[in-house]
Protein backbone atom coordinates (compact mmCIF):
# COMPACT_ATOMS: atom_id res chain seq x y z
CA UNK A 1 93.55 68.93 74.38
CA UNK A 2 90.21 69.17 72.87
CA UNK A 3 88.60 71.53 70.26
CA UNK A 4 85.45 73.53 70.19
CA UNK A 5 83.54 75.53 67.91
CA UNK A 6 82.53 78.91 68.29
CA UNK A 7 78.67 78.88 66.57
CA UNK A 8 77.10 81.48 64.24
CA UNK A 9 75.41 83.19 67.67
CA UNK A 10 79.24 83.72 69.13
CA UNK A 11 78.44 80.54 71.41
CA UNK A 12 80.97 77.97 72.60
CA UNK A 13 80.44 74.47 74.08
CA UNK A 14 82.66 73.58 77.08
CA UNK A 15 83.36 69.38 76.92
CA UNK A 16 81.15 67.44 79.52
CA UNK A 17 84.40 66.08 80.61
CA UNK A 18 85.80 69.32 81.74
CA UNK A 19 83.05 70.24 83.32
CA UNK A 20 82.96 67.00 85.32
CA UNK A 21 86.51 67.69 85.81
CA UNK A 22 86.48 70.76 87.35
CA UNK A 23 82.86 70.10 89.07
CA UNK A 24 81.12 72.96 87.53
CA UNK A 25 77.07 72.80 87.82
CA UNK A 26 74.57 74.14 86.03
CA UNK A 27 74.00 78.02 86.41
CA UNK A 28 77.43 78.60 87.61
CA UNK A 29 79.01 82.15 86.34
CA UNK A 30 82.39 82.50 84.86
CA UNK A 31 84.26 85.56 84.70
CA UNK A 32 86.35 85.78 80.65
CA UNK A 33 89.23 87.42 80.32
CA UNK A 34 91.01 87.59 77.05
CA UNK A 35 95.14 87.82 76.91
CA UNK A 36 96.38 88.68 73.88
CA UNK A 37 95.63 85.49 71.67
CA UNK A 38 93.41 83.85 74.02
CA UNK A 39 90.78 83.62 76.68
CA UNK A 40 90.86 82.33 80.25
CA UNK A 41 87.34 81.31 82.11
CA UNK A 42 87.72 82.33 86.19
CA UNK A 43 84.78 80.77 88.36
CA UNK A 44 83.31 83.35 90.22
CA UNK A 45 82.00 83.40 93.39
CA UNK A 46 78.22 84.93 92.97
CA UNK A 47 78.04 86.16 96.43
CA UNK A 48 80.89 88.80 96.31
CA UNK A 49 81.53 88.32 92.05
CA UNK A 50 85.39 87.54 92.93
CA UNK A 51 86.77 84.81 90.84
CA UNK A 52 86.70 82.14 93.91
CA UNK A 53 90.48 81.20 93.46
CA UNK A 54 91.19 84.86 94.61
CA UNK A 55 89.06 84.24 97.51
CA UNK A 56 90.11 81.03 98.74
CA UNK A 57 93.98 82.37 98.11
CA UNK A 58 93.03 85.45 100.19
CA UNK A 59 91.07 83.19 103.00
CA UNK A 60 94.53 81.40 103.11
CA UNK A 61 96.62 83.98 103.67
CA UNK A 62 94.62 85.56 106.24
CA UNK A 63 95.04 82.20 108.16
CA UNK A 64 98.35 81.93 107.76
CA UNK A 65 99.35 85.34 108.59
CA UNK A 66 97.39 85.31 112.13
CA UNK A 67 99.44 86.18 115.06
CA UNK A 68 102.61 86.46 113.04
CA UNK A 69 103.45 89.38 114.57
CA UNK A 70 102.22 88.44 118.08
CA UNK A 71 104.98 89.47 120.72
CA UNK A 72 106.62 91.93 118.06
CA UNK A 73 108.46 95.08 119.82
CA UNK A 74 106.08 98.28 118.20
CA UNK A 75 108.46 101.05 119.97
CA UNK A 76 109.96 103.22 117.70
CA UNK A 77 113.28 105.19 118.39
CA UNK A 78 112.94 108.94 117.63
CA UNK A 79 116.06 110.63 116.40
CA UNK A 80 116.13 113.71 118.45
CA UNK A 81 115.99 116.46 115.69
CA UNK A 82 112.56 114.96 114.32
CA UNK A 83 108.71 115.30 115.52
């Protein structure tokens, strides 16, 4: 784990290293959230400002939910009292 400094203008240096890591480039926007004692950084996706692991999880799920209720029986039986 590595340690940063937050400068007299509020600013803090992310390591080259994680950046590398994580294959950020230049320019790219992060979304902060704090929780309770600390922050989290999100990537966001700049064309629809979602945090892009939201989007790829929902992209997922979509495909993996197609057709999963192909064939499915969609009558419903009506007790006879009810509209």
């Amino acid at each position: 784990m590595q340690t940063v400094t937050i400068s007299s203008e509020s600013q803090v240096v992310i390591p080259r290293e994680i950046i590398a890591k994580l294959e950020w480039k230049p320019g790219k926007k992060l979304q902060i959230e704090p929780i309770k004692n600390r922050i989290e950084l999100f990537p966001v996706d700049s064309r629809q400002n979602k945090p892009d692991f939201v989007k790829e999880g929902i992209d997922k799920i979509m495909q993996e939910a197609e057709g999963f209720l192909k064939g499915i029986d969609t009558t419903i039986k009506r007790e006879e009292d009810r509209f």
